[in-house]
PDB file of N, CA and C in Angstrom:
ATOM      1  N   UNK A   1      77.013 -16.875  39.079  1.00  0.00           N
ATOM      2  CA  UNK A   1      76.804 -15.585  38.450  1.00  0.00           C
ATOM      3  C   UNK A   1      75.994 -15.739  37.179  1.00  0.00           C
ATOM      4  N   UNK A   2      75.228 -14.382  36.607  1.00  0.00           N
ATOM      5  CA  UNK A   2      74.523 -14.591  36.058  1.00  0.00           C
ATOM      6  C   UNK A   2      75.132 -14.158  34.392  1.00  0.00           C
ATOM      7  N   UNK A   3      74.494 -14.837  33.620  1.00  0.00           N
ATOM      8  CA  UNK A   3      75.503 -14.307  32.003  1.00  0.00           C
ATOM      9  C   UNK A   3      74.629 -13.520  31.307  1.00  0.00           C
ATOM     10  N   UNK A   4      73.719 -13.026  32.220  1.00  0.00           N
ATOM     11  CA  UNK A   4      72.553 -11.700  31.260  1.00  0.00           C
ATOM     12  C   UNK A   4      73.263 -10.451  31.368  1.00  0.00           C
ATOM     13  N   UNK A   5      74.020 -10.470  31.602  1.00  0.00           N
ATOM     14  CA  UNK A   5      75.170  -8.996  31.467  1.00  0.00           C
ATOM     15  C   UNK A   5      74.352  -7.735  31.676  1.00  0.00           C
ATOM     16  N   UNK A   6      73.696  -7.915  33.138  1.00  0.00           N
ATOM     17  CA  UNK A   6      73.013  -6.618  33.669  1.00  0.00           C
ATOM     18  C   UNK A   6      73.984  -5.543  33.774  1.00  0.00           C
ATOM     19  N   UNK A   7      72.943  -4.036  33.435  1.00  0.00           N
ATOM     20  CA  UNK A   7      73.984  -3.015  33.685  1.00  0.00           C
ATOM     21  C   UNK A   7      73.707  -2.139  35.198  1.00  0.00           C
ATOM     22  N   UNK A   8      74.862  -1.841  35.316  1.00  0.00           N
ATOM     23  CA  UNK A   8      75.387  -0.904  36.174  1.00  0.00           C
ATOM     24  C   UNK A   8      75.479   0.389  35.802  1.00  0.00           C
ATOM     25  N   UNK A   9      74.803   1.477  36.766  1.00  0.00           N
ATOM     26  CA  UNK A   9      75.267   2.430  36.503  1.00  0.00           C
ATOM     27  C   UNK A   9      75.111   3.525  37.863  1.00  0.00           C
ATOM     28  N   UNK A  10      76.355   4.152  37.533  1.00  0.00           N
ATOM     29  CA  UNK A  10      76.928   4.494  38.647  1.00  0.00           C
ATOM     30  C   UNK A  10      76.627   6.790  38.423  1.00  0.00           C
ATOM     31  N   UNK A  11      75.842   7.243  39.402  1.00  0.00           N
ATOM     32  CA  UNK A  11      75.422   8.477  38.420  1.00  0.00           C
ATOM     33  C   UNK A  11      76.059   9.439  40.013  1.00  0.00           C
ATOM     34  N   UNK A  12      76.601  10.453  39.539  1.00  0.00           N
ATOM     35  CA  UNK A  12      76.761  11.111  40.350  1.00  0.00           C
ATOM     36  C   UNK A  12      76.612  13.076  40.100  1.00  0.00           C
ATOM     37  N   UNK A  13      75.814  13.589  40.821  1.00  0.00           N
ATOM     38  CA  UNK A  13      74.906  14.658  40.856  1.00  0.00           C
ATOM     39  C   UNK A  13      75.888  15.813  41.350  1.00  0.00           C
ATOM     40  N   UNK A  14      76.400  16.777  41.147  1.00  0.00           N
ATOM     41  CA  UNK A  14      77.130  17.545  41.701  1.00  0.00           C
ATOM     42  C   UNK A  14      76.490  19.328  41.517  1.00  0.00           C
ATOM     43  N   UNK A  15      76.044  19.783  42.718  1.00  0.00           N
ATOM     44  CA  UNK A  15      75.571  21.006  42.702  1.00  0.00           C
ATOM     45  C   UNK A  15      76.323  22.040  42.836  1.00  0.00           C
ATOM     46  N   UNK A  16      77.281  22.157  43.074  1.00  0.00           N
ATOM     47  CA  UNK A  16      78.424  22.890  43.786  1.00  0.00           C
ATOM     48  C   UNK A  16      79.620  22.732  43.700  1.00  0.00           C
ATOM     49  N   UNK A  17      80.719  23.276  43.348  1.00  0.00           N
ATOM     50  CA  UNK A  17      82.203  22.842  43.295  1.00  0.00           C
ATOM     51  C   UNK A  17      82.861  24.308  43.847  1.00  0.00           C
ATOM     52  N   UNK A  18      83.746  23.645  44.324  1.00  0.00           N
ATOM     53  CA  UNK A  18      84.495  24.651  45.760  1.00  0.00           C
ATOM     54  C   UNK A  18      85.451  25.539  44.994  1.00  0.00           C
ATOM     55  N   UNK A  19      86.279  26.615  45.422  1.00  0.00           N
ATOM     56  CA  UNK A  19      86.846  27.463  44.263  1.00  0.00           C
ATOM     57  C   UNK A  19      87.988  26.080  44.699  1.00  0.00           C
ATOM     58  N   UNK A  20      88.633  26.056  45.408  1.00  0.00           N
ATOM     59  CA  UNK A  20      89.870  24.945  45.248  1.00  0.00           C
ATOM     60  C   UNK A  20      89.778  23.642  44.046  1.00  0.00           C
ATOM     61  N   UNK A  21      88.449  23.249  43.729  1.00  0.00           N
ATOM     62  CA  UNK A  21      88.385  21.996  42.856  1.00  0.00           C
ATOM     63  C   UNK A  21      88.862  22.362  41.439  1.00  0.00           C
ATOM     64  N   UNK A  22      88.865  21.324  40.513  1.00  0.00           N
ATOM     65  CA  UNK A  22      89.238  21.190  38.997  1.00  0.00           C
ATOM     66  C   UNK A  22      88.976  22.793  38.864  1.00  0.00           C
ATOM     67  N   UNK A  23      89.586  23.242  37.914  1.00  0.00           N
ATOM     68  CA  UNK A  23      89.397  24.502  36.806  1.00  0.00           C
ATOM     69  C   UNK A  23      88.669  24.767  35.793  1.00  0.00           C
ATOM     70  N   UNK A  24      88.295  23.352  35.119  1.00  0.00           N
ATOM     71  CA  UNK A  24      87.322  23.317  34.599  1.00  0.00           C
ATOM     72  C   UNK A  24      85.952  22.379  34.652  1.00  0.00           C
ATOM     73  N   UNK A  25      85.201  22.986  33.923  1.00  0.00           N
ATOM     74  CA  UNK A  25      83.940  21.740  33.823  1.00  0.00           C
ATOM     75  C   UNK A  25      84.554  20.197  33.447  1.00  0.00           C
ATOM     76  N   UNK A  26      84.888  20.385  32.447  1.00  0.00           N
ATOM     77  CA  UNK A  26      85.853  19.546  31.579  1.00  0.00           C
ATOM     78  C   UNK A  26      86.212  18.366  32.589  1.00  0.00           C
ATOM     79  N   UNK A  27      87.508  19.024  33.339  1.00  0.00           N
ATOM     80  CA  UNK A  27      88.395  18.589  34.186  1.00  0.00           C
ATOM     81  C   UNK A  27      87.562  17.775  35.253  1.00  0.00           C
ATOM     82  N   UNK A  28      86.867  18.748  36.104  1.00  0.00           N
ATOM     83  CA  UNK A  28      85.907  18.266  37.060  1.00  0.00           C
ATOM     84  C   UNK A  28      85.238  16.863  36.589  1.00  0.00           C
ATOM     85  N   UNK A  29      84.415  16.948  35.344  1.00  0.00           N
ATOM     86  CA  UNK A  29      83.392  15.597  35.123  1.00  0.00           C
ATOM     87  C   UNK A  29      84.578  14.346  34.828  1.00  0.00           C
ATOM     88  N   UNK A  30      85.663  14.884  34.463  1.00  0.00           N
ATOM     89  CA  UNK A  30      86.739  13.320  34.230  1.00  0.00           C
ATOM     90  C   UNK A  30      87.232  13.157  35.645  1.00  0.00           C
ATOM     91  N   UNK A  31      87.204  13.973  36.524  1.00  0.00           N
ATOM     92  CA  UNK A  31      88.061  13.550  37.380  1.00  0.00           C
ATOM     93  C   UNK A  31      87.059  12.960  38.257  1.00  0.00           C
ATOM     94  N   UNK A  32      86.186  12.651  38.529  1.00  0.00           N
ATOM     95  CA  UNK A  32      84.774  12.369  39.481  1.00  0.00           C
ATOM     96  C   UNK A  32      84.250  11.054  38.278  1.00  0.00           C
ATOM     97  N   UNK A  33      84.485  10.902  37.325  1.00  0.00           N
ATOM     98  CA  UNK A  33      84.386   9.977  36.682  1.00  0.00           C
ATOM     99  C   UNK A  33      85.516   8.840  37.028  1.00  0.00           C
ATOM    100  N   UNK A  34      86.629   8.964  37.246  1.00  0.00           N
ATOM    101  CA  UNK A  34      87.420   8.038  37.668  1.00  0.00           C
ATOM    102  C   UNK A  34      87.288   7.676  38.876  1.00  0.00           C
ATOM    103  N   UNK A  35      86.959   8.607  39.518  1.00  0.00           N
ATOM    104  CA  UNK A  35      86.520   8.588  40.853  1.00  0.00           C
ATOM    105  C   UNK A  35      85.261   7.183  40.717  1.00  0.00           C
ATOM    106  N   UNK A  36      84.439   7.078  40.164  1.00  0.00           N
ATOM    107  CA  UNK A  36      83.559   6.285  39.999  1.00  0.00           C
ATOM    108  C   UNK A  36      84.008   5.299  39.146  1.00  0.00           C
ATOM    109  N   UNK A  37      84.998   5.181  38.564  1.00  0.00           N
ATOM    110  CA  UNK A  37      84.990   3.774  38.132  1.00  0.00           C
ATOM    111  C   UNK A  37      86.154   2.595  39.073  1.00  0.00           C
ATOM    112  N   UNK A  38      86.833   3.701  39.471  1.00  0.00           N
ATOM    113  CA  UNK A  38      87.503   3.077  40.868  1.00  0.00           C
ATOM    114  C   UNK A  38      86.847   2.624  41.958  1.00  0.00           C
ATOM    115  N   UNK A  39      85.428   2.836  41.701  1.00  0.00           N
ATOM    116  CA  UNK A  39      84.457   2.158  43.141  1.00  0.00           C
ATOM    117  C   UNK A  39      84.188   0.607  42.661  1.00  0.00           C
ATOM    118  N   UNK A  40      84.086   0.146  41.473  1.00  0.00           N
ATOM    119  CA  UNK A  40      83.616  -0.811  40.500  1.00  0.00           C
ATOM    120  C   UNK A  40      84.708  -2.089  40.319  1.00  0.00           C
ATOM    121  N   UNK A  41      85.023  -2.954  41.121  1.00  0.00           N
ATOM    122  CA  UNK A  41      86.249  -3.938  41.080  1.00  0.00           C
ATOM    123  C   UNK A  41      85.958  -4.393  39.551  1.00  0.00           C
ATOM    124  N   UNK A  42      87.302  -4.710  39.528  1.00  0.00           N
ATOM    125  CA  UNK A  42      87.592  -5.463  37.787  1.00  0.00           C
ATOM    126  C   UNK A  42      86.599  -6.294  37.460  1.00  0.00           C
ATOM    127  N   UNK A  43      86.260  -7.438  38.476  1.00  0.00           N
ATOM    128  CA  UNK A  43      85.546  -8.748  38.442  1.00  0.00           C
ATOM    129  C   UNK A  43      84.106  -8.403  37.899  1.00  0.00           C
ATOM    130  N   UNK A  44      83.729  -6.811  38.888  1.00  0.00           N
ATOM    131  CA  UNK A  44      82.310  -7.192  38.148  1.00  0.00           C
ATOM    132  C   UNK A  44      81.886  -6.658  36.671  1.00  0.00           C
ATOM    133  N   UNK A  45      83.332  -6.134  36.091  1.00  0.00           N
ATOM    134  CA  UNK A  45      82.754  -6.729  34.897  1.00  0.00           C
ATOM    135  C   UNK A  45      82.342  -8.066  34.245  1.00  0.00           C
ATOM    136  N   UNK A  46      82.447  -8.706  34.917  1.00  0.00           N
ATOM    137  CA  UNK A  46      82.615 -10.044  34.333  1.00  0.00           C
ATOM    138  C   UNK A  46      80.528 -10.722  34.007  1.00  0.00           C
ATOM    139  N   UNK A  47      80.123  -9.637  34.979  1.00  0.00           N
ATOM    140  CA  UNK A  47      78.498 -10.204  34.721  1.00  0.00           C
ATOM    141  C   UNK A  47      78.037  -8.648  34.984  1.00  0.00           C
ATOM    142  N   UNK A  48      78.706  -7.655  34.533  1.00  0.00           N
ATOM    143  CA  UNK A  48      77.333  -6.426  34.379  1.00  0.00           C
ATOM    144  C   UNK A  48      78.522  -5.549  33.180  1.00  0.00           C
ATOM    145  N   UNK A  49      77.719  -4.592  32.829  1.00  0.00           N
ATOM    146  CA  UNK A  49      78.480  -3.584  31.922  1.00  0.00           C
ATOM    147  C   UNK A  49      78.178  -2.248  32.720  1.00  0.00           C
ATOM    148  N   UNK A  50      78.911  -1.667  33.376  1.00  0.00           N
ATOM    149  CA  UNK A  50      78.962  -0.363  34.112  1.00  0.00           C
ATOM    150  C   UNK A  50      79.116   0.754  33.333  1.00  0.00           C
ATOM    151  N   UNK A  51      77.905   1.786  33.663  1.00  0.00           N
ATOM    152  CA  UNK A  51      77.724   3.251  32.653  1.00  0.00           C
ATOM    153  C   UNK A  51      78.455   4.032  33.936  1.00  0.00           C
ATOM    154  N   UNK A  52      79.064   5.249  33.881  1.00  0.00           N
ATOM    155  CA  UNK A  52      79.725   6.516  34.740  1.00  0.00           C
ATOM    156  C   UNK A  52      79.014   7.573  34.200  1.00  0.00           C
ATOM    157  N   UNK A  53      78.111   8.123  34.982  1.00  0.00           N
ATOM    158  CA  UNK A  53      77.360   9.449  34.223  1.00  0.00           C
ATOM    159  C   UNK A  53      77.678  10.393  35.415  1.00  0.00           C
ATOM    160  N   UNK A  54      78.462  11.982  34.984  1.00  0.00           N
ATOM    161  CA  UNK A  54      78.333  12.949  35.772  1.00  0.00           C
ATOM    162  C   UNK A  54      77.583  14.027  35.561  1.00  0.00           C
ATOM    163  N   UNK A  55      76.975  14.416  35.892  1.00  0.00           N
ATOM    164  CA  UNK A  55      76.127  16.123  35.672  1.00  0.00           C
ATOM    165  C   UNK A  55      76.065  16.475  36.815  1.00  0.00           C
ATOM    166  N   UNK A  56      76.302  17.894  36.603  1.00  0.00           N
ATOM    167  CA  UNK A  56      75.839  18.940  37.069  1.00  0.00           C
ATOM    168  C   UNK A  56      74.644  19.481  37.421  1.00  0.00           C
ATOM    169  N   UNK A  57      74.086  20.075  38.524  1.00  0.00           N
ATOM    170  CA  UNK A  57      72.961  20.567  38.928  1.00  0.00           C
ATOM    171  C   UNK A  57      72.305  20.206  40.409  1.00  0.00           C
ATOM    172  N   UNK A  58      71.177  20.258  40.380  1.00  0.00           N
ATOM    173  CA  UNK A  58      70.338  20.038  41.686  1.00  0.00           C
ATOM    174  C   UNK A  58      70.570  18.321  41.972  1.00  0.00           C
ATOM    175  N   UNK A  59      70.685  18.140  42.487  1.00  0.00           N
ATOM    176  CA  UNK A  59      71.557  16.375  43.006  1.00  0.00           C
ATOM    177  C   UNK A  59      69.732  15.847  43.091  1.00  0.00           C
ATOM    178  N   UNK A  60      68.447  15.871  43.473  1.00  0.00           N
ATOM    179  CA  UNK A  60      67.455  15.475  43.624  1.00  0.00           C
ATOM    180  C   UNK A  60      67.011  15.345  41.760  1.00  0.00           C
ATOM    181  N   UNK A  61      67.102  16.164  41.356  1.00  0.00           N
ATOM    182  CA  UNK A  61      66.658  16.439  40.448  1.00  0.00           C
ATOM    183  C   UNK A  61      67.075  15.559  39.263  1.00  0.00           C
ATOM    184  N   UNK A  62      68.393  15.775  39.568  1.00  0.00           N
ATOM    185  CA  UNK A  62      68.926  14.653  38.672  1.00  0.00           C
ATOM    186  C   UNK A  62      69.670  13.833  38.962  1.00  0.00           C
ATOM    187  N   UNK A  63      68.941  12.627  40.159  1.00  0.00           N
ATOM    188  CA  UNK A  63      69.083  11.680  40.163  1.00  0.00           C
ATOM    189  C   UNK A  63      67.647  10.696  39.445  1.00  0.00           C
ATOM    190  N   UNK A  64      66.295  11.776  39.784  1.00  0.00           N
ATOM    191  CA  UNK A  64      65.297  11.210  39.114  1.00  0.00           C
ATOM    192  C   UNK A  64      65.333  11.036  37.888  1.00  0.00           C
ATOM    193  N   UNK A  65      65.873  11.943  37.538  1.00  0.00           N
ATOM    194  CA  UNK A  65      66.095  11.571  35.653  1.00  0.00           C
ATOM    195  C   UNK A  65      66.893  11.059  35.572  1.00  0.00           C
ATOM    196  N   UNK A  66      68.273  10.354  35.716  1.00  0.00           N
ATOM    197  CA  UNK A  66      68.801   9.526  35.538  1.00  0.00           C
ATOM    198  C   UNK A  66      68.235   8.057  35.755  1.00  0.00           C
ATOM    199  N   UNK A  67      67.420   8.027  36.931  1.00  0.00           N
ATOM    200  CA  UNK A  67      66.605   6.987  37.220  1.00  0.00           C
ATOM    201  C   UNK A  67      65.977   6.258  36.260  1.00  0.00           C
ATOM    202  N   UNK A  68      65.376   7.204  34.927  1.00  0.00           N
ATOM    203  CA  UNK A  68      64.348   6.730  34.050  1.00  0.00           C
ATOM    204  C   UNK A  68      64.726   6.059  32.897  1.00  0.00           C
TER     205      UNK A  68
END
């Protein structure tokens, strides 16, 4: 493994939320945030530093800007 402590980042785009989901914005971006750091085993912290970014909007749109 490598010790340049590449990052990770994990972005997830959400256009739509169902009337059943979270109540709030708030609620929604933490709960889809855990959601994403539960994909991320313990270990690989060990050689990357993992970012969790959620927004809202057009899922194309802003995945390109997150991209940059």
């Amino acid at each position: 493994m490598s010790d340049a402590r590449s990052k990770l980042t994990l972005l997830h785009v959400v256009q739509y939320r169902e009337a059943n989901e979270m109540t709030t914005p708030a609620d929604f971006g933490e709960s889809c945030e855990r959601q994403l750091r539960a994909l991320v085993p313990e270990e690989a912290r060990l050689w990357c530093e993992p970012h969790f970014i959620v927004e809202r909007g057009q899922p194309a749109g802003g995945i390109l800007y997150g991209a940059q």
